[in-house]
PDB file of N, CA and C in Angstrom:
ATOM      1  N   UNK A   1      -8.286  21.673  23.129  1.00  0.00           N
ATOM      2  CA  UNK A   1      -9.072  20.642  23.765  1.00  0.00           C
ATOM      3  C   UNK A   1      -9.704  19.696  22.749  1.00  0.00           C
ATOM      4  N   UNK A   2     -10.309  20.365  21.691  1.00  0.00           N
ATOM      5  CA  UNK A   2     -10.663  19.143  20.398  1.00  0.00           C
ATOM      6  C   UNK A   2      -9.961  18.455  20.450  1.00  0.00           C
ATOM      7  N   UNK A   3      -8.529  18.328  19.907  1.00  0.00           N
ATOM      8  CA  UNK A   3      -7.676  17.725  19.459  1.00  0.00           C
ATOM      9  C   UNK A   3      -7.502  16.464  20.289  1.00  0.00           C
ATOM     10  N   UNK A   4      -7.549  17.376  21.949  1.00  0.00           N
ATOM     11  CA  UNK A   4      -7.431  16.088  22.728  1.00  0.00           C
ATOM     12  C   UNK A   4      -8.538  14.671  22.855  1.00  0.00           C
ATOM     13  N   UNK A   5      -9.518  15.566  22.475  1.00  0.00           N
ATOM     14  CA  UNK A   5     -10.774  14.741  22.404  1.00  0.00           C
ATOM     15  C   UNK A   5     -10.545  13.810  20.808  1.00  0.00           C
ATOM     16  N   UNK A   6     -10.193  14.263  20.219  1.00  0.00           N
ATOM     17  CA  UNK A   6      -9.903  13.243  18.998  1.00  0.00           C
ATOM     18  C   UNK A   6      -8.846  12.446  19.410  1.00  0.00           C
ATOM     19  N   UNK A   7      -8.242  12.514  19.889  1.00  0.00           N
ATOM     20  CA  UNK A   7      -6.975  11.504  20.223  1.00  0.00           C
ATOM     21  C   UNK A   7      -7.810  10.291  20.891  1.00  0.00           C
ATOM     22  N   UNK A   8      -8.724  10.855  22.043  1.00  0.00           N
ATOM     23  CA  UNK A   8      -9.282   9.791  23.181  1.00  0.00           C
ATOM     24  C   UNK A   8      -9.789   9.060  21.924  1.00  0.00           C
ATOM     25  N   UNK A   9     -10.743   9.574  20.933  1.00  0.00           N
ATOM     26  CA  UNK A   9     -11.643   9.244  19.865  1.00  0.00           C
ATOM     27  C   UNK A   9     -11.012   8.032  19.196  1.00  0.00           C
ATOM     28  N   UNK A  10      -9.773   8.462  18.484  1.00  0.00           N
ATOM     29  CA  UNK A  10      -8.650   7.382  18.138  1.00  0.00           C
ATOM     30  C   UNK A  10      -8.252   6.340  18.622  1.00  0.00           C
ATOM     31  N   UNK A  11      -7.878   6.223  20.089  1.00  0.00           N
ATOM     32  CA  UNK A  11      -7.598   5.373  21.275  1.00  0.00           C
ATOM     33  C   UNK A  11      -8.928   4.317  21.243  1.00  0.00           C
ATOM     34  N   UNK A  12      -9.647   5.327  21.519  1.00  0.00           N
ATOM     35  CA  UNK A  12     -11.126   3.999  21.768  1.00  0.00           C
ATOM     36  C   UNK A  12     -11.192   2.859  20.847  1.00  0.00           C
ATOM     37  N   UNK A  13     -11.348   3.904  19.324  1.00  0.00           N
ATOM     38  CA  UNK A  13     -11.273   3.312  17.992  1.00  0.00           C
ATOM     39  C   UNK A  13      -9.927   2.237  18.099  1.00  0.00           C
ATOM     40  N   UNK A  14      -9.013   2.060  18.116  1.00  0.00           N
ATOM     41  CA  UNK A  14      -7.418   1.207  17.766  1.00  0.00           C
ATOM     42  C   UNK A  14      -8.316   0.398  19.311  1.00  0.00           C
ATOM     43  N   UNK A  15      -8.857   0.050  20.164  1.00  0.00           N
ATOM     44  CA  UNK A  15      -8.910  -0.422  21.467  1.00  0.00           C
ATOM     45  C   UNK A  15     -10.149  -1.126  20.703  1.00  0.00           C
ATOM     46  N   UNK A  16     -11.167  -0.909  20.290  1.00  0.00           N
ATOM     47  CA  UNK A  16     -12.282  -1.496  19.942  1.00  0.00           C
ATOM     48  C   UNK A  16     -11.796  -2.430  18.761  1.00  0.00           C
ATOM     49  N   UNK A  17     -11.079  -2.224  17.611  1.00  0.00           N
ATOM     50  CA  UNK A  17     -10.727  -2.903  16.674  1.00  0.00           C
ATOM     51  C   UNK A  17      -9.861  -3.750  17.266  1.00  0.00           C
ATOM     52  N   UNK A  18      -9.237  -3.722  17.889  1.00  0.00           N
ATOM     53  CA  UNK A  18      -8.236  -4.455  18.626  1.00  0.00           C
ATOM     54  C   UNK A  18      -8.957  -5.692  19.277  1.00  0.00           C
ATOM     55  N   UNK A  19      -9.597  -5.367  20.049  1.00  0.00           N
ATOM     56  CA  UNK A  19     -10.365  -6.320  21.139  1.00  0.00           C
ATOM     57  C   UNK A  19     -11.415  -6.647  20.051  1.00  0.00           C
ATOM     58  N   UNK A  20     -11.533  -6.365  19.262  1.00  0.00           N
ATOM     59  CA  UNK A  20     -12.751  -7.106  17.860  1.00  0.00           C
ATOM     60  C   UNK A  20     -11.879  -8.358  17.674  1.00  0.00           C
ATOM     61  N   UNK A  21     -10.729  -8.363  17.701  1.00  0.00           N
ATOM     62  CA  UNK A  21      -9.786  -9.339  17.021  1.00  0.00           C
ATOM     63  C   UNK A  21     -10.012 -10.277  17.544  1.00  0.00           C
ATOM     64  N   UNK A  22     -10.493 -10.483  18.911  1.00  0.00           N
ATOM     65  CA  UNK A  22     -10.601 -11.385  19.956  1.00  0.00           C
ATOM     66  C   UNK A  22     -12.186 -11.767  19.879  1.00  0.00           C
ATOM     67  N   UNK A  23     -12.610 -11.033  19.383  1.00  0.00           N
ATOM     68  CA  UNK A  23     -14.405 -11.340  19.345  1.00  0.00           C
ATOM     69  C   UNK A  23     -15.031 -12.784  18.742  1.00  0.00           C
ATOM     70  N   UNK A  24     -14.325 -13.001  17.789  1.00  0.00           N
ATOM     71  CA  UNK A  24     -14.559 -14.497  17.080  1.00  0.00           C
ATOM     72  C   UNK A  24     -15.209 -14.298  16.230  1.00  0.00           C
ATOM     73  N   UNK A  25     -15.464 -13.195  15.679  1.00  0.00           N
ATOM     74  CA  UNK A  25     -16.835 -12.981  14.910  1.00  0.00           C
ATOM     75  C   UNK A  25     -17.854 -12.550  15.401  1.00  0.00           C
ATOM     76  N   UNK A  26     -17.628 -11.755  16.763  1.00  0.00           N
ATOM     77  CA  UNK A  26     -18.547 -11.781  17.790  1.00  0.00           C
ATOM     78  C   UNK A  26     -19.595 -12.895  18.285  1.00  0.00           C
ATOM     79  N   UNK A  27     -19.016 -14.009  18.350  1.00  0.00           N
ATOM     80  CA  UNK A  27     -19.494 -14.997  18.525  1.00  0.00           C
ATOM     81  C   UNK A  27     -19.018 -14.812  20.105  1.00  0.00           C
ATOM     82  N   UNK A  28     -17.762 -14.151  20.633  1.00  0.00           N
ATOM     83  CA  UNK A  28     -17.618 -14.238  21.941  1.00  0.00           C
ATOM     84  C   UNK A  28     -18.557 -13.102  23.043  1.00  0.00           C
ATOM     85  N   UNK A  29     -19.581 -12.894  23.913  1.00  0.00           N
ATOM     86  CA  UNK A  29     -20.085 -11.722  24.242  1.00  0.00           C
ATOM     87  C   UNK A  29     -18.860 -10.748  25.039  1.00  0.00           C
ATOM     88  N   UNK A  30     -17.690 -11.181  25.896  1.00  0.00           N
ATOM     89  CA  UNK A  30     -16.603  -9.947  26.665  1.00  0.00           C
ATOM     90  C   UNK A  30     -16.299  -9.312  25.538  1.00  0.00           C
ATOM     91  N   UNK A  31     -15.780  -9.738  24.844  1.00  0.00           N
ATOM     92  CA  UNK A  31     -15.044  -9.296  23.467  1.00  0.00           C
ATOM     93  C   UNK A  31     -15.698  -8.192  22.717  1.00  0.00           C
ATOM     94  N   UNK A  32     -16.848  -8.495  22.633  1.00  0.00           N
ATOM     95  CA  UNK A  32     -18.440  -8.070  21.955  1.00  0.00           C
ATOM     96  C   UNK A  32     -18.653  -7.313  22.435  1.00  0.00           C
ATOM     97  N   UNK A  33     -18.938  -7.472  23.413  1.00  0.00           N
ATOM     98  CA  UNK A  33     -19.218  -6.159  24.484  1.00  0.00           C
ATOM     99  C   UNK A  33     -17.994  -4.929  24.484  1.00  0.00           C
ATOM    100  N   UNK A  34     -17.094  -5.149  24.956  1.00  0.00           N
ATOM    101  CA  UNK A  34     -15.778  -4.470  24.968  1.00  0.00           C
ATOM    102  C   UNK A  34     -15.528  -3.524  23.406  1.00  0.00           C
ATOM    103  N   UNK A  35     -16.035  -4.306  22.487  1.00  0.00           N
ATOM    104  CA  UNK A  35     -15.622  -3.645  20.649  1.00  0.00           C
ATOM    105  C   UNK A  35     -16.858  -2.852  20.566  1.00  0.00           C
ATOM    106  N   UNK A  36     -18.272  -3.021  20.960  1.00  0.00           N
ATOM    107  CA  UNK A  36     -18.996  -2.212  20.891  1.00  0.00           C
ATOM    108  C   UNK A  36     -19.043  -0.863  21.671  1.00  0.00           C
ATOM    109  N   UNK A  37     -18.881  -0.969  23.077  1.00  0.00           N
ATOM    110  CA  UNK A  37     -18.799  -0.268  23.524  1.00  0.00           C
ATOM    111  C   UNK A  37     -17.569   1.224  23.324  1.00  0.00           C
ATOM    112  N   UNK A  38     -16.380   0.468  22.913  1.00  0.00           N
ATOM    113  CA  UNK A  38     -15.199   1.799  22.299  1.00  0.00           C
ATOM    114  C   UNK A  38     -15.851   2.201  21.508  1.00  0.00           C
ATOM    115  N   UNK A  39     -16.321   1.520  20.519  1.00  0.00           N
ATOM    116  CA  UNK A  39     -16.791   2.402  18.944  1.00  0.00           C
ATOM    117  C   UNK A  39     -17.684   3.161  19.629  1.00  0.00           C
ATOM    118  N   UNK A  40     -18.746   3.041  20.351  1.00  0.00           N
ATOM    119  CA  UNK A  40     -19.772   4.158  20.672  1.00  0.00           C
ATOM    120  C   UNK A  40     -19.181   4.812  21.447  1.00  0.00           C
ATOM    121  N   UNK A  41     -18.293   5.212  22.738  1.00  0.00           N
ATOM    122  CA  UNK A  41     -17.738   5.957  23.394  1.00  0.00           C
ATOM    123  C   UNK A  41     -16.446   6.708  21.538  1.00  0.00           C
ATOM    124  N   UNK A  42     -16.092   6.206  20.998  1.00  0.00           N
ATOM    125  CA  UNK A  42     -14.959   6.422  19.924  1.00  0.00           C
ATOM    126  C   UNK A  42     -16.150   7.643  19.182  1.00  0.00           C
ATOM    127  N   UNK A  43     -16.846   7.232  18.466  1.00  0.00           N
ATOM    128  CA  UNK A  43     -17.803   8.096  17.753  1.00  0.00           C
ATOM    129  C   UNK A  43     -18.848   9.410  18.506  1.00  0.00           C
ATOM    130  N   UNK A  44     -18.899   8.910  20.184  1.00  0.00           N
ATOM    131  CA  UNK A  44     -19.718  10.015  20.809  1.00  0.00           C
ATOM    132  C   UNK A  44     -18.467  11.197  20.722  1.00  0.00           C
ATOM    133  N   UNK A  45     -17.152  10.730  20.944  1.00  0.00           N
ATOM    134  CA  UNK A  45     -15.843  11.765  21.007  1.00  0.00           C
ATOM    135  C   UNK A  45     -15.771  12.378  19.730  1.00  0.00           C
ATOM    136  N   UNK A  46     -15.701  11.902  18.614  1.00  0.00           N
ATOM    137  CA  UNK A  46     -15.272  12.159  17.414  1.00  0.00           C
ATOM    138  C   UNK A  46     -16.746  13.490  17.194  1.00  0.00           C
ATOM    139  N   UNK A  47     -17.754  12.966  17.427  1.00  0.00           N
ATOM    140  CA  UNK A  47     -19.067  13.840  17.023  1.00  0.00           C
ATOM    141  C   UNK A  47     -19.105  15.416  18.140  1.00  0.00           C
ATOM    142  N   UNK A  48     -17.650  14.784  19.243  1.00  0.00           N
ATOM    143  CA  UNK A  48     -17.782  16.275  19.905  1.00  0.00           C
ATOM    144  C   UNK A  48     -16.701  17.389  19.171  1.00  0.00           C
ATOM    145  N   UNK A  49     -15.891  16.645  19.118  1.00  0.00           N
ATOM    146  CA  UNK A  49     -14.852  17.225  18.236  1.00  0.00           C
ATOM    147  C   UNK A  49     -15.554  18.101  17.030  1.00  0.00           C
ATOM    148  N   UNK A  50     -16.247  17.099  16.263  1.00  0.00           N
ATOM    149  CA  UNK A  50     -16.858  18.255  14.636  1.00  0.00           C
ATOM    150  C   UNK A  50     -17.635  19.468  15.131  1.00  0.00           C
ATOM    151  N   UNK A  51     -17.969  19.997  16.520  1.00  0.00           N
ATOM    152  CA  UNK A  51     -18.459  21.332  17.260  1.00  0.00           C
ATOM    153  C   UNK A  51     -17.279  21.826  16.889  1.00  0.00           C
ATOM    154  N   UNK A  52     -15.680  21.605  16.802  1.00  0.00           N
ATOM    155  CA  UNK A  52     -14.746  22.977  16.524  1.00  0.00           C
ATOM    156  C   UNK A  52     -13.553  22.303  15.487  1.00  0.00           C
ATOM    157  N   UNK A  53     -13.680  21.330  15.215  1.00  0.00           N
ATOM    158  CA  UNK A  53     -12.631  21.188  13.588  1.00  0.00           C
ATOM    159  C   UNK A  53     -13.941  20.587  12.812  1.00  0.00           C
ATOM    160  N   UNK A  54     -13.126  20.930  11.415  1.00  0.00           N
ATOM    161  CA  UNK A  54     -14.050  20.783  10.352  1.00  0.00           C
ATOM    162  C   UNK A  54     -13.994  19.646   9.916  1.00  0.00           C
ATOM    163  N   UNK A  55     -14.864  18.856   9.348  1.00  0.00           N
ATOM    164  CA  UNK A  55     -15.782  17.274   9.532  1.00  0.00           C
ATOM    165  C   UNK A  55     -14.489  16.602   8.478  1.00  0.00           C
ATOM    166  N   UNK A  56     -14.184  16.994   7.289  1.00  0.00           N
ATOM    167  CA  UNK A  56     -13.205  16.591   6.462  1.00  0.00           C
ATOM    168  C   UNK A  56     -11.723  16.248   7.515  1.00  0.00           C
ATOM    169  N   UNK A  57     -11.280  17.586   7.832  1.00  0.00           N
ATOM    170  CA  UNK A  57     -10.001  17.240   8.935  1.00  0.00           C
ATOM    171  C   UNK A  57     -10.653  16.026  10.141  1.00  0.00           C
ATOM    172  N   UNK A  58     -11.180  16.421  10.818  1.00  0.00           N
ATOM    173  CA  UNK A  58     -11.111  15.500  11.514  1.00  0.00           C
ATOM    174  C   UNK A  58     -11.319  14.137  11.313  1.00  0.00           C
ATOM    175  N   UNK A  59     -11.902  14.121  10.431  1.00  0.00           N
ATOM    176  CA  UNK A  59     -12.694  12.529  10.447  1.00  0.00           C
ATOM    177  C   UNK A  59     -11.700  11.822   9.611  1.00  0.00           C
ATOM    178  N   UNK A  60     -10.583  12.589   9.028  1.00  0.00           N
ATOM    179  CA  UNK A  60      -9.580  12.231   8.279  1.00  0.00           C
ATOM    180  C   UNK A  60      -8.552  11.610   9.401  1.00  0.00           C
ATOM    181  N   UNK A  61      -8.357  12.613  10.186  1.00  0.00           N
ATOM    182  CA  UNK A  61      -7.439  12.312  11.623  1.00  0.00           C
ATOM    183  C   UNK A  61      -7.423  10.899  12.063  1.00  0.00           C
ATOM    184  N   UNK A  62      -9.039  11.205  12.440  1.00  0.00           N
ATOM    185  CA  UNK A  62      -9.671   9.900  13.048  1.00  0.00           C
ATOM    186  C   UNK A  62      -9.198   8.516  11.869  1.00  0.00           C
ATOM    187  N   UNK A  63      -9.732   8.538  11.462  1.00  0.00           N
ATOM    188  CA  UNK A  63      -9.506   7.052  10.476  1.00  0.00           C
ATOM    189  C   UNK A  63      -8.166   6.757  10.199  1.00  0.00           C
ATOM    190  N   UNK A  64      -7.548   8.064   9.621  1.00  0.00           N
ATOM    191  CA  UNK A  64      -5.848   7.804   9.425  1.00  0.00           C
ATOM    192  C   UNK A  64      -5.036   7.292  10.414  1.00  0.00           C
ATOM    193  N   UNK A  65      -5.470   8.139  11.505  1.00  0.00           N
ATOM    194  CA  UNK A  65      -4.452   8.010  12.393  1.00  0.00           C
ATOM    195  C   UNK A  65      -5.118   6.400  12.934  1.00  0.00           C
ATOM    196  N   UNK A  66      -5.949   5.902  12.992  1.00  0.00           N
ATOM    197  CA  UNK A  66      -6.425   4.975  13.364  1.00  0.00           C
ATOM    198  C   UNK A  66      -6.079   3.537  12.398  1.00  0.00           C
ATOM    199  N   UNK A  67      -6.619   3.942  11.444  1.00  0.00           N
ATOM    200  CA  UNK A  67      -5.568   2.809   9.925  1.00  0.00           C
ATOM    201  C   UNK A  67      -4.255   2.481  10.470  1.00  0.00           C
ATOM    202  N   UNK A  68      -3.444   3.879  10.362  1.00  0.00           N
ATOM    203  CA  UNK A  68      -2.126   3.492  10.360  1.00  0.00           C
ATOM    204  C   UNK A  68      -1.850   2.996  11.684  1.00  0.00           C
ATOM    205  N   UNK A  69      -2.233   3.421  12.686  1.00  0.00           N
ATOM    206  CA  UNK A  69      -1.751   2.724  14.140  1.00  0.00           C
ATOM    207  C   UNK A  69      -2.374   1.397  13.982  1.00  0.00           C
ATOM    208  N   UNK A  70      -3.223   1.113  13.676  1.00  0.00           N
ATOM    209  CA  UNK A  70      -4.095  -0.666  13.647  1.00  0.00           C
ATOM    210  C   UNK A  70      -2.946  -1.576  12.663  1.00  0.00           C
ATOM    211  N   UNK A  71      -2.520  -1.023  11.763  1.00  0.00           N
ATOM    212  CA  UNK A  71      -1.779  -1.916  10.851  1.00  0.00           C
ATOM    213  C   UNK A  71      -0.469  -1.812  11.693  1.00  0.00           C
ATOM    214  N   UNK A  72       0.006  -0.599  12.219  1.00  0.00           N
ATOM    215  CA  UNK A  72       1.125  -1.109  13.003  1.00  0.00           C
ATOM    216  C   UNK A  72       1.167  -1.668  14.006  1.00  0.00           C
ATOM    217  N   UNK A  73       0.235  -2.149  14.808  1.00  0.00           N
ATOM    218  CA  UNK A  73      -0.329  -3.251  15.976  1.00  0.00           C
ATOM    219  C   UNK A  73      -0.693  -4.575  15.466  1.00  0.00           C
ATOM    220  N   UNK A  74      -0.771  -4.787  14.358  1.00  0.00           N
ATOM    221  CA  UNK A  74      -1.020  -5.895  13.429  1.00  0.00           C
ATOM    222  C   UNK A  74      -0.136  -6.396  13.303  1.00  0.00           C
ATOM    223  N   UNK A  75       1.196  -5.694  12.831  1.00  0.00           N
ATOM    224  CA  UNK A  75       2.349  -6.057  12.624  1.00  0.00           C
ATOM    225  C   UNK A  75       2.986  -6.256  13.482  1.00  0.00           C
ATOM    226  N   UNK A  76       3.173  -5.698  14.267  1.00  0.00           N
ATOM    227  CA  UNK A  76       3.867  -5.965  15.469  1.00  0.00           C
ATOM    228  C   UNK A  76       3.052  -6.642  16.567  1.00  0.00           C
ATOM    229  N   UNK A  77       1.851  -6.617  17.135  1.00  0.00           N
ATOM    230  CA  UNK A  77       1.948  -7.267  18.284  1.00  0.00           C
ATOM    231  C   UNK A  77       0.500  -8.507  17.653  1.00  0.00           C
ATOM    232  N   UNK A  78       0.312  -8.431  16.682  1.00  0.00           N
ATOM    233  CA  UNK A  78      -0.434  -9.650  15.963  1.00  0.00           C
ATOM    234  C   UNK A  78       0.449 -10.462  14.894  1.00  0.00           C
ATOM    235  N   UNK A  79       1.256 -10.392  14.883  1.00  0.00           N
ATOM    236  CA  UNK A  79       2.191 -11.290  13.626  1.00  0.00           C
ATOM    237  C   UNK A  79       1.386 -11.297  12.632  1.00  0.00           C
ATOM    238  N   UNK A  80       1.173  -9.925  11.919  1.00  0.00           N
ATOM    239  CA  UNK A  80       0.556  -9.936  10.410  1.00  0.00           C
ATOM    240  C   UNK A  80       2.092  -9.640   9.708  1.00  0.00           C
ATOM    241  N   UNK A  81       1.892  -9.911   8.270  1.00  0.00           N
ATOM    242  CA  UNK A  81       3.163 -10.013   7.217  1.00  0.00           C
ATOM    243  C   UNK A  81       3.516  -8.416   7.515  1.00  0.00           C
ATOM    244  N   UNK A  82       4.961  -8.056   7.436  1.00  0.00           N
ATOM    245  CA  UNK A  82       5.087  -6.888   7.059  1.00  0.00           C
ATOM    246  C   UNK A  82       6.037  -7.065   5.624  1.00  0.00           C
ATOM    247  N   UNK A  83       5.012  -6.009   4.734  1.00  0.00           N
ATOM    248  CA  UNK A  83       5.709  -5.813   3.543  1.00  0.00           C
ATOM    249  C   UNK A  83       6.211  -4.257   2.880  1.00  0.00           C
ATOM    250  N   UNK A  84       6.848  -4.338   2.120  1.00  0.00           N
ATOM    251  CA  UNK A  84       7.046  -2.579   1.510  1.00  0.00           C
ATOM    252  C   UNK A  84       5.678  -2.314   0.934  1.00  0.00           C
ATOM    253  N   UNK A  85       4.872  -3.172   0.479  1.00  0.00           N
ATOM    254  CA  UNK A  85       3.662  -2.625   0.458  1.00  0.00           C
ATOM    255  C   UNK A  85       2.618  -1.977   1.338  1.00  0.00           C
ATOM    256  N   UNK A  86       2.875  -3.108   2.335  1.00  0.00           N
ATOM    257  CA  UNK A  86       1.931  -2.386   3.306  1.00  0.00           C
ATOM    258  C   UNK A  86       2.603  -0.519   3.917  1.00  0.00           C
ATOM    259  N   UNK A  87       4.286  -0.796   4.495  1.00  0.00           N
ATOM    260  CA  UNK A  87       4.604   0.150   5.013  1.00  0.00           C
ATOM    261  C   UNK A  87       4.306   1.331   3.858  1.00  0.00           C
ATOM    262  N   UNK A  88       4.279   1.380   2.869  1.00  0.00           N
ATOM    263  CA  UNK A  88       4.234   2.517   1.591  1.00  0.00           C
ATOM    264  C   UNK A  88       2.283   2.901   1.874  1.00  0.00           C
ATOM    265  N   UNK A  89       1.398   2.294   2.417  1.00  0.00           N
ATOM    266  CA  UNK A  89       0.245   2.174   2.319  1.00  0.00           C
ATOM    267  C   UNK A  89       0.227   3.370   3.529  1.00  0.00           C
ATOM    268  N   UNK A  90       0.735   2.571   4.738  1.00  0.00           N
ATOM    269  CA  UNK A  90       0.370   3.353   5.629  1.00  0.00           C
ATOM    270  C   UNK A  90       1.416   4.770   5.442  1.00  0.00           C
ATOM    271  N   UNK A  91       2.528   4.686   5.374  1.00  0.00           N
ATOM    272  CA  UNK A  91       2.947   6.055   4.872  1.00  0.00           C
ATOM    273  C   UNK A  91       1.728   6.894   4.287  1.00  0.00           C
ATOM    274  N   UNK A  92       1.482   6.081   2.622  1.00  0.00           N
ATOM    275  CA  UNK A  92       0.656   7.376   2.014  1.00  0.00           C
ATOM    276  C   UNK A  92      -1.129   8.177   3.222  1.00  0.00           C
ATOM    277  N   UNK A  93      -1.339   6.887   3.952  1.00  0.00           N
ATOM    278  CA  UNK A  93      -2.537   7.615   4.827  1.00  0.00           C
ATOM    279  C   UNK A  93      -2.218   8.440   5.886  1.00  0.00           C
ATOM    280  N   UNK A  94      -0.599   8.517   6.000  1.00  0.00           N
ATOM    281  CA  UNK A  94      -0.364   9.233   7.061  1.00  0.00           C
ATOM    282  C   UNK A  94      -0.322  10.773   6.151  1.00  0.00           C
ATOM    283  N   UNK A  95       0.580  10.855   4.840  1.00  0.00           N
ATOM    284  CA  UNK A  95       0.724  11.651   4.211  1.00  0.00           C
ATOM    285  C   UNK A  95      -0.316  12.450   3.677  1.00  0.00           C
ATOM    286  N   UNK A  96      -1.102  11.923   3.386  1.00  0.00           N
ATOM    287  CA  UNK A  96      -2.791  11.994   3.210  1.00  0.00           C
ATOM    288  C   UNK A  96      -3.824  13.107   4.556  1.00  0.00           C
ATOM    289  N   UNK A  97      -3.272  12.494   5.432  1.00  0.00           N
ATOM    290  CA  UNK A  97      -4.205  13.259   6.716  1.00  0.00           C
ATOM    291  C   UNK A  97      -2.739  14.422   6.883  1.00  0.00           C
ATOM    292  N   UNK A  98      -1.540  14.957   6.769  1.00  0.00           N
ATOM    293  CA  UNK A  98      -0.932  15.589   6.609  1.00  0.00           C
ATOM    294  C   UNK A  98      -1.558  16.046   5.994  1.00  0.00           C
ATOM    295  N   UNK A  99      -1.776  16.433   4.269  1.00  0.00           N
ATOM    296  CA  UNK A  99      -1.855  17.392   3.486  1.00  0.00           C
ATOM    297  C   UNK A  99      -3.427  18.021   3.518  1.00  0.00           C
ATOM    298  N   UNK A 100      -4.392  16.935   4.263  1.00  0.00           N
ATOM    299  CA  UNK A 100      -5.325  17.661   4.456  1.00  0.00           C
ATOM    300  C   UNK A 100      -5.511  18.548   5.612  1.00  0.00           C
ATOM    301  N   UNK A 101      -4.690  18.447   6.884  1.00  0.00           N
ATOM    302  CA  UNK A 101      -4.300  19.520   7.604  1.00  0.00           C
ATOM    303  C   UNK A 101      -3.496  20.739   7.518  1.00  0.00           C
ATOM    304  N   UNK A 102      -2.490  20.447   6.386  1.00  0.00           N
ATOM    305  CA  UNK A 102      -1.869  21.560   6.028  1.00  0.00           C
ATOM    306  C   UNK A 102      -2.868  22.432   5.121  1.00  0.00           C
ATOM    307  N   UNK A 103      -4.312  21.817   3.995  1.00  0.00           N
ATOM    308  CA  UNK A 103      -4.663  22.536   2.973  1.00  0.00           C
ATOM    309  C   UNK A 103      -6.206  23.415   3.959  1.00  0.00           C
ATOM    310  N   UNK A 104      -6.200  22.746   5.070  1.00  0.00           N
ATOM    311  CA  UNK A 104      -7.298  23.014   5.772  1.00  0.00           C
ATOM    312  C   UNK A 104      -6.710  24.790   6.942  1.00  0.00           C
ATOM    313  N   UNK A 105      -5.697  24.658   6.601  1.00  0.00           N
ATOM    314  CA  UNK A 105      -5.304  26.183   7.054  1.00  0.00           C
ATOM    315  C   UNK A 105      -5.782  27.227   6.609  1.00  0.00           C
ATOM    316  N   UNK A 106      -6.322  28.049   6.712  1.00  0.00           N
ATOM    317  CA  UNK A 106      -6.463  29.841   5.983  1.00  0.00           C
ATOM    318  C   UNK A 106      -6.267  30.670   6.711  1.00  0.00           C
TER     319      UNK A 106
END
């Protein structure tokens, strides 16, 4: 059930950054409203989650998995550049929240 709750956590997060894009600088209030509100529903999830995974794994989850899905929504459904740099970037944060789930085993 954590896990699932970090996923929602993730979702909110990629949904709030997303709809930030549209904010203007938060100069727009729907927009504003909409980016604030995920991050605080995103972080009330994430803070239920650290009750049963440990604060390093998860919060690694959270951001990684959130990095790398935002840059691939960037790229694809925002026409940001895609380069071998970037794809090697998000590789290594995916690889990154990998090895800290594999070292977080005992």
């Amino acid at each position: 059930m954590a896990y699932l709750t970090l996923a929602a956590a993730i979702l909110t997060e990629i949904l709030g950054t997303f709809v930030m894009t549209r904010s203007d600088g938060f100069t727009r209030p729907v927009p504003t409203a909409i980016t604030l509100a995920c991050y605080a529903v995103s972080f009330t999830l994430l803070a239920q989650t650290l009750k049963t995974i440990e604060v390093g794994v998860a919060y690694a989850v959270w951001s990684g998995a959130g990095t790398a899905l935002i840059a691939a929504i960037g790229m694809i459904a925002l026409g940001e550049t895609v380069s071998l740099a970037k794809l090697l970037g998000v590789a290594l944060v995916i690889a990154g929240v990998v090895v800290l789930n594999l070292g977080g085993a005992h």
